[in-house]
C-alpha atoms as a PDB file:
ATOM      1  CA  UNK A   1      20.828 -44.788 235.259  1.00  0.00           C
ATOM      2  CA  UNK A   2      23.310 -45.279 238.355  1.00  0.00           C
ATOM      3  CA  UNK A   3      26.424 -43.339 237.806  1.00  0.00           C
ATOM      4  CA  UNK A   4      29.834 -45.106 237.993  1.00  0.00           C
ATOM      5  CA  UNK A   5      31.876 -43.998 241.028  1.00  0.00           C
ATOM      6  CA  UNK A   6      35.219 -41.735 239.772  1.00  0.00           C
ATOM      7  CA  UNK A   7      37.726 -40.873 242.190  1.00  0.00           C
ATOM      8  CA  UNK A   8      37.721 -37.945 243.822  1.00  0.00           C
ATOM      9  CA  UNK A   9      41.238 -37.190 244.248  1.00  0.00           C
ATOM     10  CA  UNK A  10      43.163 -34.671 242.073  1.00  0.00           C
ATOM     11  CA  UNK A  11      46.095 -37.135 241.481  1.00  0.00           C
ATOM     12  CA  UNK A  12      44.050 -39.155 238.376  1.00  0.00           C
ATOM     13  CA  UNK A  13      46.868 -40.016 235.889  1.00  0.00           C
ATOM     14  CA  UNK A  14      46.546 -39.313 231.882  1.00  0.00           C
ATOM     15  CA  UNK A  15      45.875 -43.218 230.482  1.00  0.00           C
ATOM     16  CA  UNK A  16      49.776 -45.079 230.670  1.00  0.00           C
ATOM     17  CA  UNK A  17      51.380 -45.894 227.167  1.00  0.00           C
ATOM     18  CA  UNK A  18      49.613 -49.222 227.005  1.00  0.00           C
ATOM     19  CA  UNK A  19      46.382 -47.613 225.834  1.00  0.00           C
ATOM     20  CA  UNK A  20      47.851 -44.709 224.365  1.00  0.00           C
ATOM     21  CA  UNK A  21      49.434 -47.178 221.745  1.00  0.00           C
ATOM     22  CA  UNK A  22      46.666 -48.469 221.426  1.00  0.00           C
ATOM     23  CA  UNK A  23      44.719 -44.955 220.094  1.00  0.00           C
ATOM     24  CA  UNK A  24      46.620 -46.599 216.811  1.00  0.00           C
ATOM     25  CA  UNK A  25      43.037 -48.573 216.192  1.00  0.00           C
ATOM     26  CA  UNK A  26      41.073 -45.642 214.810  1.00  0.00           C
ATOM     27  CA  UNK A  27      41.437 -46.564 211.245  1.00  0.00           C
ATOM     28  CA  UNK A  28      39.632 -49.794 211.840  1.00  0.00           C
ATOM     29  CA  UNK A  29      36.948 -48.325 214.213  1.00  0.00           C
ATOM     30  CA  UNK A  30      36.396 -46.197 210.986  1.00  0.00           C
ATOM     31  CA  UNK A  31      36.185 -49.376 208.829  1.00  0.00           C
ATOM     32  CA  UNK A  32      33.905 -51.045 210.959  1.00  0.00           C
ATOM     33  CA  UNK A  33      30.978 -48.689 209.952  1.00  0.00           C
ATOM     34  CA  UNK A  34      30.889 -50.107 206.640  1.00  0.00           C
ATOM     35  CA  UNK A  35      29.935 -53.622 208.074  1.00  0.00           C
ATOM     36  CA  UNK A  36      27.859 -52.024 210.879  1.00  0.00           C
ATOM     37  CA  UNK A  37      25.723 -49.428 208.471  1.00  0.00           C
ATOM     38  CA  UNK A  38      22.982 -51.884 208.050  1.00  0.00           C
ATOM     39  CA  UNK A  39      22.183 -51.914 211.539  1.00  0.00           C
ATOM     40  CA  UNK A  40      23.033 -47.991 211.982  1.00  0.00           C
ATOM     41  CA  UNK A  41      20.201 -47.150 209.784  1.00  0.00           C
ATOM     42  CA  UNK A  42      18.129 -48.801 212.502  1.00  0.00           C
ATOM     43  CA  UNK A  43      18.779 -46.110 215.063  1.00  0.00           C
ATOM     44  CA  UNK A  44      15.983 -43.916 215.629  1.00  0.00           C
ATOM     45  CA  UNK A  45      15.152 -41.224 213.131  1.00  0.00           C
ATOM     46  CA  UNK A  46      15.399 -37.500 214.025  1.00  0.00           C
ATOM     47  CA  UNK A  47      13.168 -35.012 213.726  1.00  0.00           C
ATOM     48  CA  UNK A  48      14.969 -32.065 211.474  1.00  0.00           C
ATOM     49  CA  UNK A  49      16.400 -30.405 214.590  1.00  0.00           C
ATOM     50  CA  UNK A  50      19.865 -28.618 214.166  1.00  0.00           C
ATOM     51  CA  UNK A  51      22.449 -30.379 215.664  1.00  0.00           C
ATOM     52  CA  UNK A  52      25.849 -28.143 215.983  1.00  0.00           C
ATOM     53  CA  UNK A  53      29.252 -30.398 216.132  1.00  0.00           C
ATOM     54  CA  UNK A  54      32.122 -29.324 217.642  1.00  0.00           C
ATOM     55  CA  UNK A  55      35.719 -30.904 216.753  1.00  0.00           C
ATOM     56  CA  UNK A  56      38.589 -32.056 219.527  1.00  0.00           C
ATOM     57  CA  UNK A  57      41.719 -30.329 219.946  1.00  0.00           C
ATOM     58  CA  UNK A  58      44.145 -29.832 217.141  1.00  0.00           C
ATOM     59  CA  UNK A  59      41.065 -30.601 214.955  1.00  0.00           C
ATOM     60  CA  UNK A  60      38.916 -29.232 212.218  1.00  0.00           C
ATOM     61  CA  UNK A  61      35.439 -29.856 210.821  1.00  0.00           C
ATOM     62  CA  UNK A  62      37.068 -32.615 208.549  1.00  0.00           C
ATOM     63  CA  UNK A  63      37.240 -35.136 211.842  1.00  0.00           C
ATOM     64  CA  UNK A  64      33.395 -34.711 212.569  1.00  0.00           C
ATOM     65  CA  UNK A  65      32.362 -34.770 208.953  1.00  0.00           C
ATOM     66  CA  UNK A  66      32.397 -38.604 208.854  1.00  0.00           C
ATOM     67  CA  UNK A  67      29.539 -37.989 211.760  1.00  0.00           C
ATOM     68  CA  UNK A  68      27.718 -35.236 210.806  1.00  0.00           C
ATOM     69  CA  UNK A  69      27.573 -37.146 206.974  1.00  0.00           C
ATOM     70  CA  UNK A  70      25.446 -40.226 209.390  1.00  0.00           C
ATOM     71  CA  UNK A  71      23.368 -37.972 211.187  1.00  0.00           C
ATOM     72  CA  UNK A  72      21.985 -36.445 207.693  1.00  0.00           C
ATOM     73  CA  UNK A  73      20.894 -39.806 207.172  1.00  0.00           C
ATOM     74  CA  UNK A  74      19.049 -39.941 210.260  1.00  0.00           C
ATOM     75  CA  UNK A  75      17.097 -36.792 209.445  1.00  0.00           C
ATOM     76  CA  UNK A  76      19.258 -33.740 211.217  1.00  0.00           C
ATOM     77  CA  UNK A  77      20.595 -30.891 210.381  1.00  0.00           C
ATOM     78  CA  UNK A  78      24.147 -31.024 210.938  1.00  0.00           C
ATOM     79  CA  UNK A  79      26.635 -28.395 211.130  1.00  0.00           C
ATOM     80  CA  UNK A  80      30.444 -27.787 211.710  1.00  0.00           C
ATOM     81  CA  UNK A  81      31.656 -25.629 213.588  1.00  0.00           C
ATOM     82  CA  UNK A  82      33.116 -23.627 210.678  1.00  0.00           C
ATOM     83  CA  UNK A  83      36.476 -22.574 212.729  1.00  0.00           C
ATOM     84  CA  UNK A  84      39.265 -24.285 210.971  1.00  0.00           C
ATOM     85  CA  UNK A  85      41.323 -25.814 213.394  1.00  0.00           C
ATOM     86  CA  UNK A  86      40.441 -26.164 217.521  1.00  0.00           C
ATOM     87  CA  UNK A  87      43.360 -24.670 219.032  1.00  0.00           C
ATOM     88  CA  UNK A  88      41.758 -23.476 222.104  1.00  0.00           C
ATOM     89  CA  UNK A  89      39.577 -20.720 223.435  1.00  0.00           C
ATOM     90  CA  UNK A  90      41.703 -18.592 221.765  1.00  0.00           C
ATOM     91  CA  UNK A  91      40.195 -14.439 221.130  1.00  0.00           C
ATOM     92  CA  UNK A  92      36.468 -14.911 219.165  1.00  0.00           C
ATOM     93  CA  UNK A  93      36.271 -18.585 219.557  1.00  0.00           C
ATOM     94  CA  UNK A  94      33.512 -18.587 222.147  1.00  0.00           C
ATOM     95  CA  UNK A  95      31.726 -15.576 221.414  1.00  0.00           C
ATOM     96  CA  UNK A  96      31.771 -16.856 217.636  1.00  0.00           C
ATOM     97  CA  UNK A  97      30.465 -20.152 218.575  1.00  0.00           C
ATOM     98  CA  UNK A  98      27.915 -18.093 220.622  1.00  0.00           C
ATOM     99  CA  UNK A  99      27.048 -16.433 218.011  1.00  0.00           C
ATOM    100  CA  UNK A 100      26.639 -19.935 215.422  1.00  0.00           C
ATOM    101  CA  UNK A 101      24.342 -21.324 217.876  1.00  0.00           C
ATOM    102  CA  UNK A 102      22.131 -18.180 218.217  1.00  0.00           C
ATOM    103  CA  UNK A 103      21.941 -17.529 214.512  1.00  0.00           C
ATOM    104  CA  UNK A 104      21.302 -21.514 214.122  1.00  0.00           C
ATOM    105  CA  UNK A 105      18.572 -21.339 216.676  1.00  0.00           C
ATOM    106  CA  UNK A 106      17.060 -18.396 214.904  1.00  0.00           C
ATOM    107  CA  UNK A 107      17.547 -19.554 211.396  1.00  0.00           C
ATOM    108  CA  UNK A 108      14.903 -22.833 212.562  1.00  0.00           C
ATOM    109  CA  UNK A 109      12.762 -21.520 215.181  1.00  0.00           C
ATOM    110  CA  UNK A 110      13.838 -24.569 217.516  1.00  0.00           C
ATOM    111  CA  UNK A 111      16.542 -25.432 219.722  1.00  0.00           C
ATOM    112  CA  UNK A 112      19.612 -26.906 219.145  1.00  0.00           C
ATOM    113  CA  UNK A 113      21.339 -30.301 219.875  1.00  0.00           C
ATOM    114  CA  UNK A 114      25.495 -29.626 221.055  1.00  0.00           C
ATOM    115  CA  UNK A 115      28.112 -32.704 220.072  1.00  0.00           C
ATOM    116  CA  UNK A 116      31.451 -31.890 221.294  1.00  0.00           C
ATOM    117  CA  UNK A 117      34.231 -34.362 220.651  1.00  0.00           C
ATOM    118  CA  UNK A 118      36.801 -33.674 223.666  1.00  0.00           C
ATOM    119  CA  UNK A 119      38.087 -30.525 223.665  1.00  0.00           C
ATOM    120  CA  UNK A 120      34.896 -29.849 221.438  1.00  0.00           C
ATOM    121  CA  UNK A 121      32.783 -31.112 224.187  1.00  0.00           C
ATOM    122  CA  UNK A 122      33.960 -28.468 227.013  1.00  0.00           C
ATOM    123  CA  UNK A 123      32.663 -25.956 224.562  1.00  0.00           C
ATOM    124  CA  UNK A 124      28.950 -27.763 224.102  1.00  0.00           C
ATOM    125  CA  UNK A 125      28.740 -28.054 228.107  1.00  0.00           C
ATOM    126  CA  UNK A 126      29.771 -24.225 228.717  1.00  0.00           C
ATOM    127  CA  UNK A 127      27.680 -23.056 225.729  1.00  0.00           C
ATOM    128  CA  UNK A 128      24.478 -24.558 227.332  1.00  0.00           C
ATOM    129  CA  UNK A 129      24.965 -23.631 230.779  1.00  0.00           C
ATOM    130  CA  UNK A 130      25.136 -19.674 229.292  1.00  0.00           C
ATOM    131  CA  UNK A 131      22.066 -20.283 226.763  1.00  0.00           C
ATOM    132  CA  UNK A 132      20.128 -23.299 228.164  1.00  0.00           C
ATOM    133  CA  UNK A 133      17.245 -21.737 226.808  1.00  0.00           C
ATOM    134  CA  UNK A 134      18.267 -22.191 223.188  1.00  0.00           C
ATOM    135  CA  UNK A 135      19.696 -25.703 223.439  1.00  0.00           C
ATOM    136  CA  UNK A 136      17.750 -28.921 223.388  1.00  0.00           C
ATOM    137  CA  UNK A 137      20.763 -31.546 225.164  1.00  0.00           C
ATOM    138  CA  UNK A 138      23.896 -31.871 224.833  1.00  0.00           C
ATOM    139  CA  UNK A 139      26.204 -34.604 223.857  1.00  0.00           C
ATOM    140  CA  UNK A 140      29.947 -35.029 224.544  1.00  0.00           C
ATOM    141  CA  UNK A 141      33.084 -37.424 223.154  1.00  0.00           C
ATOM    142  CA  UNK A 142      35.574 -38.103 225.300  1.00  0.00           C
ATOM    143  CA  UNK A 143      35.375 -34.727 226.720  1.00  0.00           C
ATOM    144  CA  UNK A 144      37.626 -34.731 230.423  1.00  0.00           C
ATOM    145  CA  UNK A 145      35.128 -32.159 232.351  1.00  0.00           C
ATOM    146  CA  UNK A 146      35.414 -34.042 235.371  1.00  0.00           C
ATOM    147  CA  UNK A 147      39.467 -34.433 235.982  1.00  0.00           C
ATOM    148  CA  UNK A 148      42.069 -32.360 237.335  1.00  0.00           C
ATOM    149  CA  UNK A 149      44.042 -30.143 233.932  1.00  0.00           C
ATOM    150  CA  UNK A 150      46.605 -32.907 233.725  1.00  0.00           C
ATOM    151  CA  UNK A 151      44.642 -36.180 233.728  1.00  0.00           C
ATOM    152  CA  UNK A 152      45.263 -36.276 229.784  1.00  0.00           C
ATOM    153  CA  UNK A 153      47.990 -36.730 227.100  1.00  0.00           C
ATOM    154  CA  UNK A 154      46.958 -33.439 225.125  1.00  0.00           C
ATOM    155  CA  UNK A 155      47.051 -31.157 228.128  1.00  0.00           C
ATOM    156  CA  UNK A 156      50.856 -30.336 226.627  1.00  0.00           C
ATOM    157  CA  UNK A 157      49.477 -29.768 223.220  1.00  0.00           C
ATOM    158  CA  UNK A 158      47.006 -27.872 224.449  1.00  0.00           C
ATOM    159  CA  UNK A 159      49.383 -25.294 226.264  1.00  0.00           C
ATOM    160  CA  UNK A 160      51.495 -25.430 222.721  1.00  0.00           C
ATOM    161  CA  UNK A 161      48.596 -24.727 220.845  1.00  0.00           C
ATOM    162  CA  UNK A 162      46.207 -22.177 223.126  1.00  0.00           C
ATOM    163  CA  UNK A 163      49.071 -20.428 224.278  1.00  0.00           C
ATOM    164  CA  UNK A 164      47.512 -20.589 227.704  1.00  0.00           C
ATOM    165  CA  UNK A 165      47.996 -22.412 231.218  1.00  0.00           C
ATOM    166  CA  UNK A 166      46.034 -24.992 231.332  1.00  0.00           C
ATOM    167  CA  UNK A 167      45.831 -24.623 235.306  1.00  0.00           C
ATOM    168  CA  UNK A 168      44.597 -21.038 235.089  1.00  0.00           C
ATOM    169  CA  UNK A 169      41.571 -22.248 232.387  1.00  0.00           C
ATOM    170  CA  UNK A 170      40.177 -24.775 234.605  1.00  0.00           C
ATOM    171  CA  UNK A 171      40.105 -21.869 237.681  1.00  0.00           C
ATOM    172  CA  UNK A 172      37.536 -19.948 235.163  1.00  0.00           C
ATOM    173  CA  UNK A 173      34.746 -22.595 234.765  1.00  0.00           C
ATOM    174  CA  UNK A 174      32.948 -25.186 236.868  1.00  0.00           C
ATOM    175  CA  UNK A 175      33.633 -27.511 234.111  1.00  0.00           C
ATOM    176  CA  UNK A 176      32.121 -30.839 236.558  1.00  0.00           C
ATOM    177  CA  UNK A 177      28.974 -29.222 237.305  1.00  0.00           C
ATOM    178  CA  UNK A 178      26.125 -30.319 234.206  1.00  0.00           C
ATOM    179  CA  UNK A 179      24.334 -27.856 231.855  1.00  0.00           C
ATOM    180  CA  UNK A 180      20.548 -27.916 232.818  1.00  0.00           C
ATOM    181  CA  UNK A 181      19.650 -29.565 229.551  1.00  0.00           C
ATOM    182  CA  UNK A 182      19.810 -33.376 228.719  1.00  0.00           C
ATOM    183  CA  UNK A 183      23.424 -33.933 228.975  1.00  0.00           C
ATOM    184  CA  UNK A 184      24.889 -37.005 228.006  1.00  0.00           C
ATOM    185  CA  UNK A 185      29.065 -38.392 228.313  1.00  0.00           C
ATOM    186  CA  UNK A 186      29.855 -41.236 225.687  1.00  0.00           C
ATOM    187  CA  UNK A 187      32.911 -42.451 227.086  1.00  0.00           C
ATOM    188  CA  UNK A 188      35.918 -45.240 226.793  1.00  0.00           C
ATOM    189  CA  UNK A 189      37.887 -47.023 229.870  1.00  0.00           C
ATOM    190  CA  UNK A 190      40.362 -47.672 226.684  1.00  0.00           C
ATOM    191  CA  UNK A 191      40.635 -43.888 225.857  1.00  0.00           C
ATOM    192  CA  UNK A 192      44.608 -43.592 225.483  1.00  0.00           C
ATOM    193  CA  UNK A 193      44.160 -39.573 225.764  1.00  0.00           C
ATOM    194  CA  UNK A 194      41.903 -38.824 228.420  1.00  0.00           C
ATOM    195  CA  UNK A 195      41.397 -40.961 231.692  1.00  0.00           C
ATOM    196  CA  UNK A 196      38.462 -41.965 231.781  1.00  0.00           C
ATOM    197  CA  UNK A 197      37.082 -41.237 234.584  1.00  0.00           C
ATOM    198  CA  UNK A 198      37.630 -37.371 234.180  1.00  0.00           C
ATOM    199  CA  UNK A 199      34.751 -37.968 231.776  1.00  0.00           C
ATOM    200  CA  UNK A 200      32.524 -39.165 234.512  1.00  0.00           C
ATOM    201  CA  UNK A 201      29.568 -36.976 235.276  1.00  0.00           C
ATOM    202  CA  UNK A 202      27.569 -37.015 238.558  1.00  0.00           C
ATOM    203  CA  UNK A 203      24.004 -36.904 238.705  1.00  0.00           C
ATOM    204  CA  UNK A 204      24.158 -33.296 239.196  1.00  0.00           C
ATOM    205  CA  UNK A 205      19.882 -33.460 237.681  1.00  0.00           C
ATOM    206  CA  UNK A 206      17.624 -36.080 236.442  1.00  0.00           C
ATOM    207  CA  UNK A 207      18.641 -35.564 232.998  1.00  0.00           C
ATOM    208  CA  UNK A 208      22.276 -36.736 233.199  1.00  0.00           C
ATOM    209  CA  UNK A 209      24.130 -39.994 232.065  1.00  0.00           C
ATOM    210  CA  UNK A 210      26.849 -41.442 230.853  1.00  0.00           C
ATOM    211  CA  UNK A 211      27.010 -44.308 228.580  1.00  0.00           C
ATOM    212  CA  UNK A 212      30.337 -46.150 228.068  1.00  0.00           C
ATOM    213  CA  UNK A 213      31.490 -47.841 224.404  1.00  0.00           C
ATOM    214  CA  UNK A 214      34.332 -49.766 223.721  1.00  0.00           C
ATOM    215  CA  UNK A 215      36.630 -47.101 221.901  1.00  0.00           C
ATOM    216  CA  UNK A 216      39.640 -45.763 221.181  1.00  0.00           C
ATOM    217  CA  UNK A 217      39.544 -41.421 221.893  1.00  0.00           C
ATOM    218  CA  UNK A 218      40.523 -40.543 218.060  1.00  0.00           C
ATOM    219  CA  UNK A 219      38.029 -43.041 216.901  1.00  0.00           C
ATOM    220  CA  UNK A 220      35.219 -41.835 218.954  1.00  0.00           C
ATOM    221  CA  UNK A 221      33.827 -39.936 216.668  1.00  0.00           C
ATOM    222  CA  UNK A 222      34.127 -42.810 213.534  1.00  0.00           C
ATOM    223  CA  UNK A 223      33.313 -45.561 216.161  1.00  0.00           C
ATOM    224  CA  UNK A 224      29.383 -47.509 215.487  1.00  0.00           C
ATOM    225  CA  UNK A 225      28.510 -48.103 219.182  1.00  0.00           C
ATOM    226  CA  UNK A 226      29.018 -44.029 219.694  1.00  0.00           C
ATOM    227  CA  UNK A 227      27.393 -43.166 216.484  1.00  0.00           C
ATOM    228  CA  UNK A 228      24.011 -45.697 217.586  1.00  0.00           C
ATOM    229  CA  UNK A 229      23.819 -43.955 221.390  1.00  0.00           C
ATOM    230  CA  UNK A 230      24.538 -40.298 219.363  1.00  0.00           C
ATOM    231  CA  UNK A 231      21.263 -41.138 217.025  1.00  0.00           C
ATOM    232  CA  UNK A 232      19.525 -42.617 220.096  1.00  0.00           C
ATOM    233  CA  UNK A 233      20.058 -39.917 222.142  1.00  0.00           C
ATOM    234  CA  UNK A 234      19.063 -37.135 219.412  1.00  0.00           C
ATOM    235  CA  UNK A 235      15.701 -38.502 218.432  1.00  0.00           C
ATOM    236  CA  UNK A 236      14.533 -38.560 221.654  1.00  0.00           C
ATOM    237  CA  UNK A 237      11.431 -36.003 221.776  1.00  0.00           C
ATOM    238  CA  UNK A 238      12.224 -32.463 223.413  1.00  0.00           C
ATOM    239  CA  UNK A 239      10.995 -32.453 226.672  1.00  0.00           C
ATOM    240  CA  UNK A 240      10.801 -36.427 227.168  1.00  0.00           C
ATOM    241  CA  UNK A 241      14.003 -37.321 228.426  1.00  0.00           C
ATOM    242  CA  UNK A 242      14.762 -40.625 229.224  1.00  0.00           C
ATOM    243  CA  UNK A 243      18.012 -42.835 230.184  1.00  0.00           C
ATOM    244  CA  UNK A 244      20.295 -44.480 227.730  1.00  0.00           C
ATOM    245  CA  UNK A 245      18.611 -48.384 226.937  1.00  0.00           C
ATOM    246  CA  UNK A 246      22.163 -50.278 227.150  1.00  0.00           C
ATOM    247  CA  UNK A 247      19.619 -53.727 226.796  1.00  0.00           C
ATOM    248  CA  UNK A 248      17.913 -53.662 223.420  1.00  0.00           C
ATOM    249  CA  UNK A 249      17.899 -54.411 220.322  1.00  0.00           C
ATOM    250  CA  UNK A 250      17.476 -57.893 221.006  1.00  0.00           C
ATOM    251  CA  UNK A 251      20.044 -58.081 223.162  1.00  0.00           C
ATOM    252  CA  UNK A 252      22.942 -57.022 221.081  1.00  0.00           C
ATOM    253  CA  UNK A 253      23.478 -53.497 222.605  1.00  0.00           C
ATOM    254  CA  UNK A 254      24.403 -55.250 225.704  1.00  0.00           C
ATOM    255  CA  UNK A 255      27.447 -56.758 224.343  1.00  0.00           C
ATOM    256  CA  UNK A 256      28.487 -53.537 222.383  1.00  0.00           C
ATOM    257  CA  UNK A 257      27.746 -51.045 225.762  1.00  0.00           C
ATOM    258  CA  UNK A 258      29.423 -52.162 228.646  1.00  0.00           C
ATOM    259  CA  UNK A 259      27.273 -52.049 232.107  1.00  0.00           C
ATOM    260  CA  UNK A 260      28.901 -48.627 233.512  1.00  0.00           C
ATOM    261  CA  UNK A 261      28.466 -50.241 237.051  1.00  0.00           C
ATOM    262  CA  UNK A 262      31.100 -52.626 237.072  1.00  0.00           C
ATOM    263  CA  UNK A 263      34.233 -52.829 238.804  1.00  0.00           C
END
């Protein structure tokens, strides 16, 4: 799949007020599964895997449970994070996620799918680039790996929250460069938090994409079109990667997935 350009200065702007007001929408992206959960039960099924979900800043496992409650249905294994509330790498927050994915590896005998929801997400990419060998792709929200520390509208609350510059955490990870698993960026040109094009991810192997839904960044996680691309993605069998189908299903994922090549 052909990658969207993103620019490649350091001056990208958080999104303006127009499209942070209109972050307001997540209640009805929510609503909308209801009349979409006929064709949701279309998506592929899984295979059983464990898939390990981890929540965006400021949030718990309550956020992805709405998620993790539709990928049961498709056949997974889903798990929260089990941290209470995502305020940051704070002490024990990596090296207990470490440890979640090792004993969750362990517990099946088979590697495990990552879902981060933005802030969530920087935490699935890092995870696999230190254990690809116990990950089977990973999956991100929203996430802004590819911006400069203040191309978003939480970078504040993040400082508040972490207790940590925000400047001096991006100078202790190459958070652009991919893990070397499939690695996938569901994004939203109408994210109001994160600009959009921080969640841009180059080709940086064959196994990379990035597939674009019409969302609002709180409702990413509750929104159909991300939910459809999440199953998609999942079942996909290990070792047979292949890029995101924006064109099926008779023609209605076209309308619902925007072509990422556009101006």
């Amino acid at each position: 799949m052909a990658t969207p350009r993103r620019p490649t200065n350091n001056d990208l702007p958080p999104p303006g007020l127009g499209l942070l007001a209109l972050e307001f929408r997540a209640p009805f992206e929510l609503g909308s599964v209801l009349p979409a959960w006929p064709v949701l039960q279309r998506a592929p099924a899984g295979d059983g895997h464990t898939v390990l979900v981890f929540p965006g800043l400021s949030a718990s496992d309550a956020t992805t449970l709405p998620l993790r409650g539709y990928l049961g249905t498709r056949g997974y294994r889903s798990m929260g994070w089990s941290q209470g509330f995502n305020f940051g790498p704070r002490a024990g927050v990596l090296d207990t996620a470490r440890r979640d994915l090792r004993e969750a590896y362990e517990a099946s005998g088979r590697k495990v799918s990552l879902i981060g929801w933005s802030l969530g997400g920087v935490y699935a990419r890092e995870l696999a680039k230190e254990m690809p060998e116990l990950v089977r792709c990973v999956i991100t929200l929203g996430t802004p790996f590819a911006g400069p520390p203040k191309s978003t509208n939480a970078w504040r609350i993040y400082e508040l929250t972490s207790g940590r510059d925000i400047h001096s955490e991006h100078q202790q990870f190459d958070l652009p460069a991919a893990p070397p698993v499939p690695t996938t960026s569901i994004y939203s040109r109408t994210d109001g938090i994160v600009a959009w094009q921080g969640s841009i991810q180059q080709p940086d192997h064959a196994e990379t994409e990035n597939i674009e839904v019409v969302a609002s960044h709180i409702g990413l996680g509750v929104n159909p079109g991300a939910w459809w691309a999440v199953a998609d993605r999942l079942a996909q069998p290990e070792n047979l990667w292949r890029p995101f189908d924006r064109t099926g299903l008779y023609g209605i994922k076209g309308l619902i997935y925007p072509d990422p090549n556009r101006s």
